[in-house]
PDB file of N, CA and C in Angstrom:
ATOM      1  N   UNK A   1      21.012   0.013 -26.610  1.00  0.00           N
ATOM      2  CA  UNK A   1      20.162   0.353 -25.456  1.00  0.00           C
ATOM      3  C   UNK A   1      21.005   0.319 -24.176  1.00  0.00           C
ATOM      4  N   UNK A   2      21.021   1.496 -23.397  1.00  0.00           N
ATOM      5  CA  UNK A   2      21.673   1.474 -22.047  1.00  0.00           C
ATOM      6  C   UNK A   2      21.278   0.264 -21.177  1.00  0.00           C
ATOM      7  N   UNK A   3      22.003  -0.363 -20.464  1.00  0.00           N
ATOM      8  CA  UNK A   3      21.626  -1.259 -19.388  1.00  0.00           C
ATOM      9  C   UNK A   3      21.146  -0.727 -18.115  1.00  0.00           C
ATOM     10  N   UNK A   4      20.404  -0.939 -17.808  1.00  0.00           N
ATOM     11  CA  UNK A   4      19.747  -0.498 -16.352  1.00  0.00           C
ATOM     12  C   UNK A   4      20.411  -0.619 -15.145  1.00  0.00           C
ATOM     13  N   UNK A   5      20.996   0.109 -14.266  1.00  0.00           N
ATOM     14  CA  UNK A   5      21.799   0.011 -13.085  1.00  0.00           C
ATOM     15  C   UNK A   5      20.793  -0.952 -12.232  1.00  0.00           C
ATOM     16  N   UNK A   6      21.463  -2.045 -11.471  1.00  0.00           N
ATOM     17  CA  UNK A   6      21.249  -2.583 -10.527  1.00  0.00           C
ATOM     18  C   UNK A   6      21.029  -2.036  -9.479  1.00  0.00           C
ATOM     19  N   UNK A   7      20.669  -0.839  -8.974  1.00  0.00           N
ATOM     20  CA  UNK A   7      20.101  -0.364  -7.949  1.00  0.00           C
ATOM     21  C   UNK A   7      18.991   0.069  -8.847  1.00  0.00           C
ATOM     22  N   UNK A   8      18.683   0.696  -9.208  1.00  0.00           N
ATOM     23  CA  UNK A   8      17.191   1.071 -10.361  1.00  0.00           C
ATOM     24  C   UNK A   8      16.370  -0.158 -10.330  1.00  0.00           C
ATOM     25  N   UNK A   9      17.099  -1.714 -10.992  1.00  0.00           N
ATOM     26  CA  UNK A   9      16.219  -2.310 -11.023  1.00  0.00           C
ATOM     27  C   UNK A   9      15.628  -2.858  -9.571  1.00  0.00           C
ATOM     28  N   UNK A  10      16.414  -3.068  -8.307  1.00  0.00           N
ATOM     29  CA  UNK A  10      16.297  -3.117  -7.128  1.00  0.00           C
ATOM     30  C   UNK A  10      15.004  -2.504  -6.519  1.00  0.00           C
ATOM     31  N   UNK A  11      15.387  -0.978  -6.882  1.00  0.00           N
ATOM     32  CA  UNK A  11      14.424  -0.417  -6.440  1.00  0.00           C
ATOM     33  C   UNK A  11      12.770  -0.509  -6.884  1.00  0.00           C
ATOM     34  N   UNK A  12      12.903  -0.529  -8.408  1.00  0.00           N
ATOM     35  CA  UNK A  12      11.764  -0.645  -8.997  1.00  0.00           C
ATOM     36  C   UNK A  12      10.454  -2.027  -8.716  1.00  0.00           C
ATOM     37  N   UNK A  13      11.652  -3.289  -8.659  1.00  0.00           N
ATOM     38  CA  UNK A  13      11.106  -4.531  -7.684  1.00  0.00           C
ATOM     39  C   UNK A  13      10.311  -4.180  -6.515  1.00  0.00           C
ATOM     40  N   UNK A  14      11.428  -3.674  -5.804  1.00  0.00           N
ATOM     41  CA  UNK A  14      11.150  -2.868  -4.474  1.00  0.00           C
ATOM     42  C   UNK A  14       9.923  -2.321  -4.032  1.00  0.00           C
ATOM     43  N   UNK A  15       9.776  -1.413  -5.092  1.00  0.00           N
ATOM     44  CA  UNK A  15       8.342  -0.745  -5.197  1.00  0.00           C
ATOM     45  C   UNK A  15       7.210  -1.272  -5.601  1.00  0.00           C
ATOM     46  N   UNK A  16       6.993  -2.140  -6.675  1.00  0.00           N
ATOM     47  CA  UNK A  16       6.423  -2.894  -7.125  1.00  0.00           C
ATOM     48  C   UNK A  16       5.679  -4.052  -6.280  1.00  0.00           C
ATOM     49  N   UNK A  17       6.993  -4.677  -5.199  1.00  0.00           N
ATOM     50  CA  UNK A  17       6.575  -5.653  -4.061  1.00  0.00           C
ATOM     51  C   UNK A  17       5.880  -5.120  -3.323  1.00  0.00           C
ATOM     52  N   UNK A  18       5.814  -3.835  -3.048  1.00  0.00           N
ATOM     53  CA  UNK A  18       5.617  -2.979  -2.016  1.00  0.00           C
ATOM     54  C   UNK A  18       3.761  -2.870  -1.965  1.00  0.00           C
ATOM     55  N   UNK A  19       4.011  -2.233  -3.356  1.00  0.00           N
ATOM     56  CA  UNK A  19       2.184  -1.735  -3.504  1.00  0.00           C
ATOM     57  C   UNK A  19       1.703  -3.273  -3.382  1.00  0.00           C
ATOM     58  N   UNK A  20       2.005  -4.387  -4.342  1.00  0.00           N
ATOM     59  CA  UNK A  20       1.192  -5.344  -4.350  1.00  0.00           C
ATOM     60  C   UNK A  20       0.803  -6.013  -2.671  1.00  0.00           C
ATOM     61  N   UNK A  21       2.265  -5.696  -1.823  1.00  0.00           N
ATOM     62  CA  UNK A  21       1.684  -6.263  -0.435  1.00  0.00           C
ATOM     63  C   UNK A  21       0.777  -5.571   0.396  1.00  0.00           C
ATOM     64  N   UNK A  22       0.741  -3.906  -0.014  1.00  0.00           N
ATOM     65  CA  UNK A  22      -0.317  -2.929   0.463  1.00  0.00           C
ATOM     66  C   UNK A  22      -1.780  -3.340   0.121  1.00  0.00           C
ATOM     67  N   UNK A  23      -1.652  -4.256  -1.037  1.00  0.00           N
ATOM     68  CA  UNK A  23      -3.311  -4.068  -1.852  1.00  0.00           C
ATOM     69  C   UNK A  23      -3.397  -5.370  -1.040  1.00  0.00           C
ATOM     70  N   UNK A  24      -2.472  -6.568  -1.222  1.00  0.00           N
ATOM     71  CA  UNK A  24      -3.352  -7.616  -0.501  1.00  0.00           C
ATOM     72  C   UNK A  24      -3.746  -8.001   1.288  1.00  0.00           C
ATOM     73  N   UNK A  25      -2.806  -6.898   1.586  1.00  0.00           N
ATOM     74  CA  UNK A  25      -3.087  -6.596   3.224  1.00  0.00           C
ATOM     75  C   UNK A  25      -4.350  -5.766   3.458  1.00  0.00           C
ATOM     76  N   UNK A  26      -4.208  -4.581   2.466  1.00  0.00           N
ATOM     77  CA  UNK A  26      -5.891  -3.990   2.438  1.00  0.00           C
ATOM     78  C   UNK A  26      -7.381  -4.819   2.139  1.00  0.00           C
ATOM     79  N   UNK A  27      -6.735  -6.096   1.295  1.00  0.00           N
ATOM     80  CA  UNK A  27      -8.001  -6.916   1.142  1.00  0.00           C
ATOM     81  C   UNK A  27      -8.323  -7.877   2.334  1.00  0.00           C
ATOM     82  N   UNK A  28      -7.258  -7.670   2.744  1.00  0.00           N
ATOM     83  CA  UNK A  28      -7.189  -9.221   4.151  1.00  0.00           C
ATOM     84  C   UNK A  28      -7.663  -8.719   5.100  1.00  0.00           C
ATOM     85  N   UNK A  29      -7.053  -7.503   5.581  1.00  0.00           N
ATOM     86  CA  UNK A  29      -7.732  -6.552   6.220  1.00  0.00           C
ATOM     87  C   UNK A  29      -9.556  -6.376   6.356  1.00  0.00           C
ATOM     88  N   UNK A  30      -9.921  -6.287   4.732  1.00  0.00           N
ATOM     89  CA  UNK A  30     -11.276  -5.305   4.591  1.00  0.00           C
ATOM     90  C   UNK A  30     -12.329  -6.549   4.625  1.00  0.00           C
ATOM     91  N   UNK A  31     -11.305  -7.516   4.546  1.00  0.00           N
ATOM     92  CA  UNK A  31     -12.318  -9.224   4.706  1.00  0.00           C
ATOM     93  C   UNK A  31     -12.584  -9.809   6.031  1.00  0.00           C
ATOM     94  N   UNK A  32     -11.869  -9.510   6.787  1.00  0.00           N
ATOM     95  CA  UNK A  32     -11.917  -9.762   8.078  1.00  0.00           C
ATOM     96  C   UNK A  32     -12.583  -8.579   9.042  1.00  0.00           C
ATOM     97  N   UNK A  33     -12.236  -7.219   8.943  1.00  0.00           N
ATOM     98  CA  UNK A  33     -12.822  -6.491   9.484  1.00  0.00           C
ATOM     99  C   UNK A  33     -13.174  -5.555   9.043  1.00  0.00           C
ATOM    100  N   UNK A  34     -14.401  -5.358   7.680  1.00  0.00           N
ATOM    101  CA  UNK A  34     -14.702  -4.641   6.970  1.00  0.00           C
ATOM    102  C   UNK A  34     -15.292  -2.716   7.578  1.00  0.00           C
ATOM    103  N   UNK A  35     -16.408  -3.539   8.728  1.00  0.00           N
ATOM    104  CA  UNK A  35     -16.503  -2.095   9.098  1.00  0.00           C
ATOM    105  C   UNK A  35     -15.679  -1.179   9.806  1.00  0.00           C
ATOM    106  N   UNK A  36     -14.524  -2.325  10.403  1.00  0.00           N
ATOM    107  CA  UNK A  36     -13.961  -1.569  11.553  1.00  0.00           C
ATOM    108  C   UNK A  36     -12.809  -0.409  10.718  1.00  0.00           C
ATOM    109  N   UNK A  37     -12.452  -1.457   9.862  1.00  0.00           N
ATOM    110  CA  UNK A  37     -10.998  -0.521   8.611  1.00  0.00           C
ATOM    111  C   UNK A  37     -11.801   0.893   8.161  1.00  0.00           C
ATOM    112  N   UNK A  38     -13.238   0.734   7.531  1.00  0.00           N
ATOM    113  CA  UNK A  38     -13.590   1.638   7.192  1.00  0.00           C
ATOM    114  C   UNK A  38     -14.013   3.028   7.927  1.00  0.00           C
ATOM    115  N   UNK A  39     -14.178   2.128   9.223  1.00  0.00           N
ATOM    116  CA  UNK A  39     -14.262   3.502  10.237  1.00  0.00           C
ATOM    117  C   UNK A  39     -13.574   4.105  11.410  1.00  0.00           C
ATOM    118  N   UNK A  40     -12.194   3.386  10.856  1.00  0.00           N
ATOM    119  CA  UNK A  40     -10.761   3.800  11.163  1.00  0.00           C
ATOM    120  C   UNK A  40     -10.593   4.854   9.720  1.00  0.00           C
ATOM    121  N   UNK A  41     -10.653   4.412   8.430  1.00  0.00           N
ATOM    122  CA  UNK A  41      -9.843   5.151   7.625  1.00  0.00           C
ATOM    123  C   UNK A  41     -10.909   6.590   7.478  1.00  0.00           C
ATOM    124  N   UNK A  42     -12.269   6.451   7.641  1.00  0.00           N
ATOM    125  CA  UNK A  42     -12.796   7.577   7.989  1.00  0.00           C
ATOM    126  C   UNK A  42     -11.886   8.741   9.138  1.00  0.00           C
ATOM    127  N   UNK A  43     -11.962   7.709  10.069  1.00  0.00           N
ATOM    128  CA  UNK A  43     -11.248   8.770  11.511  1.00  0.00           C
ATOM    129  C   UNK A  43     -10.031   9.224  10.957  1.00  0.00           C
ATOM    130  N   UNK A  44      -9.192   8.551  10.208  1.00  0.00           N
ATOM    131  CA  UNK A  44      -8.321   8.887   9.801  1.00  0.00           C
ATOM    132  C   UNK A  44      -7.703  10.050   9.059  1.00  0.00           C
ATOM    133  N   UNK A  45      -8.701   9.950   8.040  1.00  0.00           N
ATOM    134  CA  UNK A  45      -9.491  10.942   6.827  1.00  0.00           C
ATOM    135  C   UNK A  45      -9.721  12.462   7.317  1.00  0.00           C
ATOM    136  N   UNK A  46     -10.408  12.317   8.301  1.00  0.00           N
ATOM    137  CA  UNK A  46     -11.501  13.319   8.928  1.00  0.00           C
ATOM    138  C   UNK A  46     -10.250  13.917   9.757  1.00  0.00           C
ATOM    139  N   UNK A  47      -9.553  13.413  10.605  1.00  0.00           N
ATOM    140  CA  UNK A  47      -8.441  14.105  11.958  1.00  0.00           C
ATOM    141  C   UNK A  47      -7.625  14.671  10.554  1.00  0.00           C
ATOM    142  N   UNK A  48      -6.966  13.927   9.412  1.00  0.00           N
ATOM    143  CA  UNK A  48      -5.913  14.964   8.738  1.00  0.00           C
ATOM    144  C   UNK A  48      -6.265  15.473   8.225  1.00  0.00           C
ATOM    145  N   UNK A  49      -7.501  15.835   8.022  1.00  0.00           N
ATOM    146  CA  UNK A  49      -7.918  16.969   7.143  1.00  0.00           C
ATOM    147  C   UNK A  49      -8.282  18.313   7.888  1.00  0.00           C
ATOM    148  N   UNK A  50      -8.626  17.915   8.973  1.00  0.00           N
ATOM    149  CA  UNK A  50      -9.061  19.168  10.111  1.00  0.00           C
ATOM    150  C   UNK A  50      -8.149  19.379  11.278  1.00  0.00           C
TER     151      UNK A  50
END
């Protein structure tokens, strides 16, 4: 079995750290200011789409 380059596995960490700190900032976020996130990510939603 090939060994995995040390930048691959770097990165893959990398990414991995990444989403999990997105999901628990989105929960910390949606706990503290539930309506306000949601009607930011609406505005958000709505301006890039139009």
């Amino acid at each position: 079995m090939p060994q995995m380059s040390p930048m691959w596995w770097t990165l893959i960490m990398f990414t991995v750290a990444s989403i999990l700190f997105l999901n628990i900032s989105m929960n910390y976020f949606e706990k503290i200011n539930l309506i306000k996130t949601k009607k930011d990510i609406t505005n958000m939603v709505y301006h890039w789409k139009w």
